[in-house]
Protein backbone atom coordinates (compact mmCIF):
# COMPACT_ATOMS: atom_id res chain seq x y z
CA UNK A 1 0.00 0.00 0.00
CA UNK A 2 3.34 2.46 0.50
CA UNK A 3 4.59 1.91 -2.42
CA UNK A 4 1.11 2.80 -4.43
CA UNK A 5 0.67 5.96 -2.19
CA UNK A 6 4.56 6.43 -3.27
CA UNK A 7 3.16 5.59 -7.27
CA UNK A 8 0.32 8.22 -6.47
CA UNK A 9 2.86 10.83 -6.10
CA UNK A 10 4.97 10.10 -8.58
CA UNK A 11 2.28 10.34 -11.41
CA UNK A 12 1.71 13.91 -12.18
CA UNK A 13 -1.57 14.36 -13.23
CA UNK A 14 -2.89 12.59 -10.13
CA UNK A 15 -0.37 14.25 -7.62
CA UNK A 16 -1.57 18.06 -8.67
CA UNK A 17 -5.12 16.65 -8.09
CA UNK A 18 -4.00 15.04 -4.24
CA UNK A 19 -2.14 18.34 -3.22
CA UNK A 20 -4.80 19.99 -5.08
CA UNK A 21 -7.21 18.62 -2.37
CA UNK A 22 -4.59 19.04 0.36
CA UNK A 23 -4.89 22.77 -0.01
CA UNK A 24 -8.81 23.47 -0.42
CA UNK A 25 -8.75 20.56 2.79
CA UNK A 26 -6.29 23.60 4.49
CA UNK A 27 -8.28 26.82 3.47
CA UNK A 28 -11.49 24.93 4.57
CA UNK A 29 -9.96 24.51 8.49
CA UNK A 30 -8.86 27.97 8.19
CA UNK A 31 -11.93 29.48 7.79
CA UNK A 32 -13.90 27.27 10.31
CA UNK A 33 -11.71 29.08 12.95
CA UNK A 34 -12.37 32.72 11.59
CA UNK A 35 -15.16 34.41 13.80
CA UNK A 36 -18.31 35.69 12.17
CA UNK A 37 -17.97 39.47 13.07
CA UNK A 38 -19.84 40.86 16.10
CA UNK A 39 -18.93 37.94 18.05
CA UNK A 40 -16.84 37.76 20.72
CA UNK A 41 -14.27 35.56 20.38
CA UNK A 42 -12.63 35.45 24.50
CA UNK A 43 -15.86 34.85 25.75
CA UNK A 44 -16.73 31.87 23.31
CA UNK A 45 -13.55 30.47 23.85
CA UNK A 46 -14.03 30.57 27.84
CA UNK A 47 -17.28 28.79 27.54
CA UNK A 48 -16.54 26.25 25.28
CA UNK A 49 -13.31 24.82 27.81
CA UNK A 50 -15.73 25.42 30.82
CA UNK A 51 -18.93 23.40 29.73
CA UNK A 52 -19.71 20.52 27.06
CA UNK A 53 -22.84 20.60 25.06
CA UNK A 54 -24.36 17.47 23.27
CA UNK A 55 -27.81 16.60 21.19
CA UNK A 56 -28.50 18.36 18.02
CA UNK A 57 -25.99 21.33 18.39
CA UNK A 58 -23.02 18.58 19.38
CA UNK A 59 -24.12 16.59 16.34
CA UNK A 60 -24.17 20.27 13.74
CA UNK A 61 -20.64 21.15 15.82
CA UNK A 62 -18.91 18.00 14.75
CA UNK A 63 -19.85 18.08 11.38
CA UNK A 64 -18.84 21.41 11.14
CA UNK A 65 -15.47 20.71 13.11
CA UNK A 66 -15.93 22.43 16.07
CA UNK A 67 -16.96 25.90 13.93
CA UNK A 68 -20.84 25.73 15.18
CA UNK A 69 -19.67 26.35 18.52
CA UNK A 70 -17.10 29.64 17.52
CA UNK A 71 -19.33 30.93 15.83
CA UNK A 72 -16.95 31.43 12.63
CA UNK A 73 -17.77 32.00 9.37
CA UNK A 74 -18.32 28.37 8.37
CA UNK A 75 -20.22 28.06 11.40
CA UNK A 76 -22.77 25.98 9.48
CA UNK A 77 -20.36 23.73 8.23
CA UNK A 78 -21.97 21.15 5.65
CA UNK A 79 -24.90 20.13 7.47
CA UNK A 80 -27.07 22.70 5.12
CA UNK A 81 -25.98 20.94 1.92
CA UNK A 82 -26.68 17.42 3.66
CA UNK A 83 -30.11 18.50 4.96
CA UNK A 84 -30.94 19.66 1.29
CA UNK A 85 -29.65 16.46 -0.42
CA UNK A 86 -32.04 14.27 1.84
CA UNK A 87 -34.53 16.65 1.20
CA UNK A 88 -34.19 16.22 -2.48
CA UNK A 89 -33.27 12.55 -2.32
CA UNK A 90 -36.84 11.90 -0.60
CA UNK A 91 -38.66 14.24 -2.57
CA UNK A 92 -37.58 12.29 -5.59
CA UNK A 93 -39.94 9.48 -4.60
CA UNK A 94 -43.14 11.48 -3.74
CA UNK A 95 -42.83 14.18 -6.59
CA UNK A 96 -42.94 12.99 -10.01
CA UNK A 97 -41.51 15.86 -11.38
CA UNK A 98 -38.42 15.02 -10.10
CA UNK A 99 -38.48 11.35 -10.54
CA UNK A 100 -38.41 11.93 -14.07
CA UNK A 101 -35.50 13.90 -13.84
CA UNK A 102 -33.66 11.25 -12.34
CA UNK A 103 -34.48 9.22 -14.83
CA UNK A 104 -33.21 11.55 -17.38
CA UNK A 105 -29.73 10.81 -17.23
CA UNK A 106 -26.71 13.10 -16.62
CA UNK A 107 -29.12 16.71 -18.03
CA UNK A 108 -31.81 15.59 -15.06
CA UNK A 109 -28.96 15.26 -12.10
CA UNK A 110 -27.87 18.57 -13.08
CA UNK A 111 -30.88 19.88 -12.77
CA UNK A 112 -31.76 17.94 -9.28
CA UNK A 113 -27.82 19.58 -8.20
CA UNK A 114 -29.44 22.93 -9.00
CA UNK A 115 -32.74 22.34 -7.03
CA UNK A 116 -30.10 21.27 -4.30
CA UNK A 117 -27.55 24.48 -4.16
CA UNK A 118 -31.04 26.47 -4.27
CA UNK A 119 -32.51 24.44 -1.12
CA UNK A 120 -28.98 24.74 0.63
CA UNK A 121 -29.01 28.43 1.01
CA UNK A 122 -32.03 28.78 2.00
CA UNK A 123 -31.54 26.54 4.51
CA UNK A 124 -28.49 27.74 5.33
CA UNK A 125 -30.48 31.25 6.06
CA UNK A 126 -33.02 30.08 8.67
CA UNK A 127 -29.95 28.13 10.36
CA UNK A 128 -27.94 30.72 10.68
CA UNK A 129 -31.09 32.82 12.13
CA UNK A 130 -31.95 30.12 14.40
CA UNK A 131 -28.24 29.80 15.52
CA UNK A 132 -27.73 33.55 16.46
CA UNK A 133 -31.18 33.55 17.73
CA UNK A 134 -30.09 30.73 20.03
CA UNK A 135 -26.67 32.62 20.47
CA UNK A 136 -28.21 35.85 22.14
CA UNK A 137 -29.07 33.40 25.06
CA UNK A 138 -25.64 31.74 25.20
CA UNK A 139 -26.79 29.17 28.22
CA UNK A 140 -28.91 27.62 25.46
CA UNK A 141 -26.31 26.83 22.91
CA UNK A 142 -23.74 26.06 25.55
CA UNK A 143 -25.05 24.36 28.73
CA UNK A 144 -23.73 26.78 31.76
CA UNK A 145 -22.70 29.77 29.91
CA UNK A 146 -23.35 33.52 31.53
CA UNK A 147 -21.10 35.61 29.12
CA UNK A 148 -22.19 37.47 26.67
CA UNK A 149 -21.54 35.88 22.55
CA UNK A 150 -22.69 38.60 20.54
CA UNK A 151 -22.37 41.72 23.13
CA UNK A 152 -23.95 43.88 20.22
CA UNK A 153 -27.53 42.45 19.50
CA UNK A 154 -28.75 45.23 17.01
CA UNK A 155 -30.61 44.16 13.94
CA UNK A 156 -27.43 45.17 11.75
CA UNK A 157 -24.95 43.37 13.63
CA UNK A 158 -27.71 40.67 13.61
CA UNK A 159 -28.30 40.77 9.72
CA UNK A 160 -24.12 41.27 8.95
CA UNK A 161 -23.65 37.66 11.01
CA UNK A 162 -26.90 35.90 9.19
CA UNK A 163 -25.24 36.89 5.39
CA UNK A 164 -21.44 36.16 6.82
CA UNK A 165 -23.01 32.63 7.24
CA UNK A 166 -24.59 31.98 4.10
CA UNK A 167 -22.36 33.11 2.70
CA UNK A 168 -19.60 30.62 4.45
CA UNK A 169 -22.19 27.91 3.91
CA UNK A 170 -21.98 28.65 0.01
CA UNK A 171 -18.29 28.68 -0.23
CA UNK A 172 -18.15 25.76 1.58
CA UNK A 173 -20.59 23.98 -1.13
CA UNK A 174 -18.07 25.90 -3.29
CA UNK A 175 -14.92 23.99 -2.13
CA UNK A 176 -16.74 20.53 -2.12
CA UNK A 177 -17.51 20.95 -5.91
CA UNK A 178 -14.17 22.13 -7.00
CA UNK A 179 -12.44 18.86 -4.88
CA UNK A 180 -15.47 16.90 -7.12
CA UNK A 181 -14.28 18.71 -10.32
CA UNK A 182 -10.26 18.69 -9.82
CA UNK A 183 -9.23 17.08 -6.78
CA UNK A 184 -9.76 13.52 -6.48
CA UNK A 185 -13.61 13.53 -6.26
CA UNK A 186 -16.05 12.76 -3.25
CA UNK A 187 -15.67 16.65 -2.90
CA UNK A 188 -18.36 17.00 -0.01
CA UNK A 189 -17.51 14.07 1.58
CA UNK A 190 -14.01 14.59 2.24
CA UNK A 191 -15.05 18.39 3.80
CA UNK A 192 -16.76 16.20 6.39
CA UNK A 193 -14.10 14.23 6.39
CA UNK A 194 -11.96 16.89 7.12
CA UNK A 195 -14.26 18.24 9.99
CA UNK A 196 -14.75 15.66 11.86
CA UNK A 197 -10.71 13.81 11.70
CA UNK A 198 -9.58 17.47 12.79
CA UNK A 199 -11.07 17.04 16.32
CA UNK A 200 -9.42 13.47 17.18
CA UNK A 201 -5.97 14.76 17.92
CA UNK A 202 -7.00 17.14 20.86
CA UNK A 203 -9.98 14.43 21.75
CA UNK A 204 -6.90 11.86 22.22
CA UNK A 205 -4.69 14.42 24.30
CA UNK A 206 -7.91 14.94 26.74
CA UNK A 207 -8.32 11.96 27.33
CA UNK A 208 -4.59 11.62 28.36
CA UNK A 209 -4.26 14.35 30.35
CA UNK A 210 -7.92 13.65 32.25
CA UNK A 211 -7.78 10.04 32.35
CA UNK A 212 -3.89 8.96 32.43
CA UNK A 213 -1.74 6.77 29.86
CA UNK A 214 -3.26 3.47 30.72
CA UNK A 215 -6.45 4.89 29.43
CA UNK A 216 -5.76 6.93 26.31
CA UNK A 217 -3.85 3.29 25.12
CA UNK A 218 -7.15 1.37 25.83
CA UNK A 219 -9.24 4.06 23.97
CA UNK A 220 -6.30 3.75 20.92
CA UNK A 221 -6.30 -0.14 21.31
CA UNK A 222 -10.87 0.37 21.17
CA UNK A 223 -10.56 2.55 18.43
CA UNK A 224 -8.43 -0.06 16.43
CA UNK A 225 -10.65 -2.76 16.91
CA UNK A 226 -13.91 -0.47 16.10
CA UNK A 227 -12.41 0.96 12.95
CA UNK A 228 -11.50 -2.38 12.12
CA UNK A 229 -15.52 -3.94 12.37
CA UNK A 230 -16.30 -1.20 10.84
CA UNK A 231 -14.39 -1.59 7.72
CA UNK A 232 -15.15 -5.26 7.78
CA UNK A 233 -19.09 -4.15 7.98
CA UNK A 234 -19.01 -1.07 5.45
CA UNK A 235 -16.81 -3.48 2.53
CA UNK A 236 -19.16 -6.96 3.31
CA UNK A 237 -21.77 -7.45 0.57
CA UNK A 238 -24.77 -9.76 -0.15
CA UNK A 239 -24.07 -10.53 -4.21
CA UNK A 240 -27.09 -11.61 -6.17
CA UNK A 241 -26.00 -13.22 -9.47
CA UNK A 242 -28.10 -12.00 -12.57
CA UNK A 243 -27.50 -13.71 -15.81
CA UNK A 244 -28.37 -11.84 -19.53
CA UNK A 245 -29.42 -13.74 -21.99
CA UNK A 246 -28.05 -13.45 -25.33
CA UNK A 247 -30.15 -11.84 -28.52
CA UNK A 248 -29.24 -11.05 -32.15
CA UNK A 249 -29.63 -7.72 -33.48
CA UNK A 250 -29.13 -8.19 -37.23
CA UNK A 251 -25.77 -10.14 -37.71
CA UNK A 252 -24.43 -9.25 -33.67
CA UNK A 253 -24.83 -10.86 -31.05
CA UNK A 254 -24.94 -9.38 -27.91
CA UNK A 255 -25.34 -10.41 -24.17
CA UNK A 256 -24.40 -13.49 -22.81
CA UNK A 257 -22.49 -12.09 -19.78
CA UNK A 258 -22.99 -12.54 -16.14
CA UNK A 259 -22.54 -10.25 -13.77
CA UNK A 260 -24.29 -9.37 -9.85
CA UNK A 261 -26.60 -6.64 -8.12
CA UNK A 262 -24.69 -5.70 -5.27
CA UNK A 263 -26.33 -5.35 -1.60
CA UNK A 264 -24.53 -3.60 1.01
CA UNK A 265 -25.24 -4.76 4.60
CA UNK A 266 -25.25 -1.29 6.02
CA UNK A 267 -27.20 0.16 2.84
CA UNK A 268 -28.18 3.23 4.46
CA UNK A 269 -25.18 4.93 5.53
CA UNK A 270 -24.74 6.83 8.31
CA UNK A 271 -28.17 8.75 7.76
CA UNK A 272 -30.18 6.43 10.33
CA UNK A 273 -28.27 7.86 12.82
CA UNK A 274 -28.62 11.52 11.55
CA UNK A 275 -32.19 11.07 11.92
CA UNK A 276 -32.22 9.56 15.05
CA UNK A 277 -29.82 11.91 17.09
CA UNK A 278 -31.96 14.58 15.46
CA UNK A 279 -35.43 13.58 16.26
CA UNK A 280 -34.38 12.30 19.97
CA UNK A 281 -33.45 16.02 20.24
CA UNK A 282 -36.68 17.04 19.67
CA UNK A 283 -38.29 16.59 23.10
CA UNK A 284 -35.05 18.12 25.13
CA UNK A 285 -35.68 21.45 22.66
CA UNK A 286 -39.21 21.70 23.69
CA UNK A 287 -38.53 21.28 27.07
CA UNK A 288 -35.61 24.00 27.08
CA UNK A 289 -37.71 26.74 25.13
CA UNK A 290 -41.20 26.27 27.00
CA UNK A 291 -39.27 26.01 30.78
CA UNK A 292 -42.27 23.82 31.53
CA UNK A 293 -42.59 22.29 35.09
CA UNK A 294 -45.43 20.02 34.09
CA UNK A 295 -45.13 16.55 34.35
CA UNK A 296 -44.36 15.38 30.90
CA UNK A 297 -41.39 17.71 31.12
CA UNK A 298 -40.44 16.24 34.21
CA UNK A 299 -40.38 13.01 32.40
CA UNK A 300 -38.73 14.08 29.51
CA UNK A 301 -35.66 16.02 31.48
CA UNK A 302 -35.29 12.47 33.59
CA UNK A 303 -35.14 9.91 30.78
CA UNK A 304 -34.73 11.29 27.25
CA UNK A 305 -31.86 14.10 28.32
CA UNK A 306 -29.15 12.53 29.59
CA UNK A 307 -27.47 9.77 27.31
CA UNK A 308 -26.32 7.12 29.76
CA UNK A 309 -30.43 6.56 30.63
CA UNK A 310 -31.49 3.10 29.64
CA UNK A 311 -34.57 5.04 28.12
CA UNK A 312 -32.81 7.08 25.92
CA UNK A 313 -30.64 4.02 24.90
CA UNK A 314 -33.32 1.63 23.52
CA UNK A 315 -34.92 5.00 22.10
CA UNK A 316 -31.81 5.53 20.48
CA UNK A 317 -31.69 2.25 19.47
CA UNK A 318 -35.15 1.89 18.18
CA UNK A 319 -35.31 5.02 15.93
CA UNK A 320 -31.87 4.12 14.36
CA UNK A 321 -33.24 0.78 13.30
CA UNK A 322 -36.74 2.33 12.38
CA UNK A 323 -35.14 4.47 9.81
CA UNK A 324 -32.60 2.12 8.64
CA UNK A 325 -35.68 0.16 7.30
CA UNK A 326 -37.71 3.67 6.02
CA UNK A 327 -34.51 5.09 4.49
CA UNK A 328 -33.32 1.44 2.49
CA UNK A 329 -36.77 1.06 1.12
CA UNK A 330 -36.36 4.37 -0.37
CA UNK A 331 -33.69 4.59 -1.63
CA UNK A 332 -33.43 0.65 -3.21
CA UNK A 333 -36.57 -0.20 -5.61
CA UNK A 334 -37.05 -3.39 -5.91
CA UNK A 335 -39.96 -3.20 -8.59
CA UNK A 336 -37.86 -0.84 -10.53
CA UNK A 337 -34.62 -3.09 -10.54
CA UNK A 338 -36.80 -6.00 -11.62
CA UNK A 339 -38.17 -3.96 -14.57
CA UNK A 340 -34.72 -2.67 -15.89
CA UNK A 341 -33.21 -6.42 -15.91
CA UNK A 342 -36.59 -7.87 -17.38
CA UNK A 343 -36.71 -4.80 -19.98
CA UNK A 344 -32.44 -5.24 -20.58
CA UNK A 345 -32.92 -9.62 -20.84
CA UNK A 346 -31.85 -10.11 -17.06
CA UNK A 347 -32.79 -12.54 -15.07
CA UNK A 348 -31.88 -14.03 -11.89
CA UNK A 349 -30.50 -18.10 -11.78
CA UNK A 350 -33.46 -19.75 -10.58
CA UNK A 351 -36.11 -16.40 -9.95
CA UNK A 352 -38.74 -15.70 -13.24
CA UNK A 353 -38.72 -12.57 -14.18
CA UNK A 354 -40.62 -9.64 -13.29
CA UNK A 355 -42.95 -9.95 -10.08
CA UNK A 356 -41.08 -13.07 -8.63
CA UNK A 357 -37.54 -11.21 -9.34
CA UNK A 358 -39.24 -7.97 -7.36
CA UNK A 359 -40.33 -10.43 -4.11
CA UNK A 360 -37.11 -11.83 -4.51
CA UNK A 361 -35.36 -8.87 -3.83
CA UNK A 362 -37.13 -7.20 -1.53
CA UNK A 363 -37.14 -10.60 0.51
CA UNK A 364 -33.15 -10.35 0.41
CA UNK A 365 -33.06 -6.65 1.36
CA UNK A 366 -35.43 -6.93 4.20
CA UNK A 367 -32.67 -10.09 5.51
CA UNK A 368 -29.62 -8.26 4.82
CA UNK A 369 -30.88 -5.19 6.32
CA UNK A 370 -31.67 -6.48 10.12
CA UNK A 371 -27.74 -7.34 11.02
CA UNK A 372 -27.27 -3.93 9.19
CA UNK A 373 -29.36 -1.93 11.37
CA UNK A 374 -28.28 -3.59 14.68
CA UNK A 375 -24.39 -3.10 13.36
CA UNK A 376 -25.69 1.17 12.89
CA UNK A 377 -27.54 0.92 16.46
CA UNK A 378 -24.49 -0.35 18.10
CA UNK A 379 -21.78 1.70 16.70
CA UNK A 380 -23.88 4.48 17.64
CA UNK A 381 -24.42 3.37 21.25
CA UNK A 382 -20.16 3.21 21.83
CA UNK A 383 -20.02 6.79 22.87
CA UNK A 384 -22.34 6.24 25.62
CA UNK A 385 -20.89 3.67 26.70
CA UNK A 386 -17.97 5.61 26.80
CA UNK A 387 -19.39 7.99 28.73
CA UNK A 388 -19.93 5.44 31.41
CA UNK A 389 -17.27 4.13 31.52
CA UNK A 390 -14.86 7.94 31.12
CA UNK A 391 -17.45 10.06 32.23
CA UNK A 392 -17.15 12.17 29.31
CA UNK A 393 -18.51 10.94 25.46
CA UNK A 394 -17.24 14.28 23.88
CA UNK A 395 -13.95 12.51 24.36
CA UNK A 396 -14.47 9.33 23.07
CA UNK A 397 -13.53 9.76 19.06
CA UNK A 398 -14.14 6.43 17.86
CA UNK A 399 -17.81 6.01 18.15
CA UNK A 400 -21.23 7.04 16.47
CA UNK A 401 -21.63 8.95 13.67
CA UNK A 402 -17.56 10.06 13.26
CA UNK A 403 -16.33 6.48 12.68
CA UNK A 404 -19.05 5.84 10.38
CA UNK A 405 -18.26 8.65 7.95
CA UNK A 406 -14.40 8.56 8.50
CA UNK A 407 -13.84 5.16 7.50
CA UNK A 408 -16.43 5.24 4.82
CA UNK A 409 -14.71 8.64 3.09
CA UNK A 410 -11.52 7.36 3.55
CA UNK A 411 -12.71 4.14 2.15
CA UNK A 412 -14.41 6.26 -0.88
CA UNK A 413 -11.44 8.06 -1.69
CA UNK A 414 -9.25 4.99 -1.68
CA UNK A 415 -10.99 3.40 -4.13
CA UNK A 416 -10.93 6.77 -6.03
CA UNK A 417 -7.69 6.74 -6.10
CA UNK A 418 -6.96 3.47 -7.12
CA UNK A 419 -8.91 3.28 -9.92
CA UNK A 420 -6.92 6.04 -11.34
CA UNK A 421 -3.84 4.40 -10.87
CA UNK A 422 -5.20 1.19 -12.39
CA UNK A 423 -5.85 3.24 -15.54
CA UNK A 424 -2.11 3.96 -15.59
CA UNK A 425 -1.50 0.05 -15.25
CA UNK A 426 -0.21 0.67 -12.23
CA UNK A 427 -0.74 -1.68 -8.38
CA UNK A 428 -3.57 0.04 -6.17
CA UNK A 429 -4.06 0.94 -2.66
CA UNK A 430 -6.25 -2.44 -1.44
CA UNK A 431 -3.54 -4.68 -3.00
């Protein structure tokens, strides 16, 4: 694997393109430490090593690599673009309209990427409203602090930080695309990437300086052996063999050739647990902007606010595998992978084609996707059990929803790369 990194480097084309990525990777960091202006930068700093915040804002704050927090310009980080692909990505299947784009090929994507950029700033505008909003009251955003974020709270202070954030959250989309274009591709993915891989040095050093040397090795020697499942989980497959048959068109033959549909057994991604840490969050929100006393608020400040509560486990735990089921069977059409292999001469060894090919398949998905939801539920359950056992999950980097996308990017862009290499008839990385 050395010496193909070492290859990478020495082919020119594909080494401008790595350092190319290198230095938009560099100038994204930079400005997710850059404060928005009107905010004051001591005071946020002074909070942020005095008190630890968690749920929706602790989710936002590590994809945007600790920026949400600071209040920078790329406060927003990604999560705006991400939002707006799901959006888009779900929308597919209830509006027409846009399932017919999809189907259009390469012109229709563009057109969905449009829709997208469009959908990302304005979300990015009501996020950034809602986050200085939340700012004003800083206690809210940062459990326990009393000093003042944005000591000027006009409306044009207020309006100068809402555009300094879109606009951050449209460079960022920005940077992705150009990495996409001429870096080595995966453009968004690696910005996440870069967010979330920026915060494990100083996560590691914590831990060593709370905790002690015997455990900052066990949480190295724990996140070896969880990176490692989950790169055994993320590559292991369920291959269905489909076999075309051949046909003559005029004098050529054509067909003949076997080949397999692919089924991942965590199909989803990491956007079960997205969904889950964000609708969990729900209640907690409610209960902090209504200050109710009543009893329902009682019950949800007991059980569904502090992680290490059995309740809030298995409610974890039961909304990650709920949506792992909702989001595979929308994304993966059974009835509409049937129809392209009946319409192309596909069929699968042993399965008619058509209906019994559809039942088929959705009878494999439904199998494949149980050990796939329980592998998501417990990967995301690791930092609380982390926080058991350390008392703190913010320092606990090898758990949840970082691991997930780390190893899956870096798994991404692997494979990016070696295909490229390949073309040059050279060895690649997973050789």
């Amino acid at each position: 694997m050395l010496s193909a990194f070492g290859m990478a480097f020495k082919t020119p084309e594909l080494r401008k393109k790595i350092f190319f990525t290198l230095s938009i990777m560099a100038l994204f960091r930079f400005g997710s430490v850059v404060p928005t202006p009107g905010v004051s930068y001591t005071n946020v700093k002074q909070c942020i090593d005095q008190a630890q915040t968690g749920g929706l804002f602790g989710l936002i704050n590590l994809f945007s690599g600790g920026a949400l927090l600071q209040l920078s310009v790329f406060a927003l980080g990604i999560m705006p673009y991400i939002t707006a692909s799901i959006i888009i990505q779900l929308l597919t299947v209830v509006i027409p309209r846009f399932e017919a784009l999809k189907q259009e090929g390469q012109s229709g994507t563009a057109t969905l990427t449009q829709y997208t950029r469009y959908l990302t700033i304005g979300l990015a505008i009501l996020q950034s409203t809602g986050l200085v909003a939340v700012a004003r009251t800083p206690g809210r955003l940062i459990s326990g602090c009393s000093l003042p974020i944005i000591p000027d709270a006009s409306w044009q202070r207020i309006l100068t930080m809402i555009v300094v954030m879109t606009a951050g959250t449209s460079v960022i989309m920005w940077l992705g695309e150009l990495i996409t274009d001429r870096g080595v591709g995966n453009g968004m993915s690696i910005l996440i990437f870069t967010s979330i891989a920026a915060g494990f040095p100083s996560q590691l050093w914590s831990i060593k300086l709370q905790k002690g040397l015997f455990a900052f090795l066990f949480v190295c020697a724990v996140g070896v052996l969880v990176v490692a499942a989950v790169v055994f989980v993320e590559q292991a497959q369920r291959r269905i063999p489909v076999q075309y048959a051949k046909r003559m068109v005029g004098r050529q033959a054509y067909g003949g050739t076997s080949t397999y549909i692919p089924i991942k057994v965590n199909q989803a991604g990491v956007i079960p647990v997205i969904f889950a840490s964000s609708l969990l969050y729900i209640p907690s929100l409610l209960v902090n902007f209504t200050n109710s006393q009543a009893g329902w608020a009682v019950w949800i400040s007991r059980n569904l606010v502090s992680g290490d509560h059995p309740i809030y486990m298995a409610a974890y735990a039961t909304l990650i595998i709920f949506f792992t089921y909702f989001y595979v069977a929308i994304t993966f059409n059974p009835d509409e992978v049937a129809d392209n292999m009946k319409k192309y001469g596909g069929f699968i060894p042993g399965i008619r084609a058509g209906r019994p090919t559809s039942e088929y398949l959705q009878y494999v998905l439904s199998r494949i996707t149980a050990p796939g939801s329980l592998y998501l539920a417990l990967v995301a359950i690791i930092p609380i059990l982390a926080l058991i056992v350390f008392g703190a999950s913010q320092n606990f980097p090898f758990g949840g929803t970082a691991i997930l996308i780390v190893v899956g990017v870096g798994l991404d862009t692997a494979k990016q790369i070696e295909s490229q290499l390949q073309q040059r008839s050279y060895e690649g990385f997973l050789k």
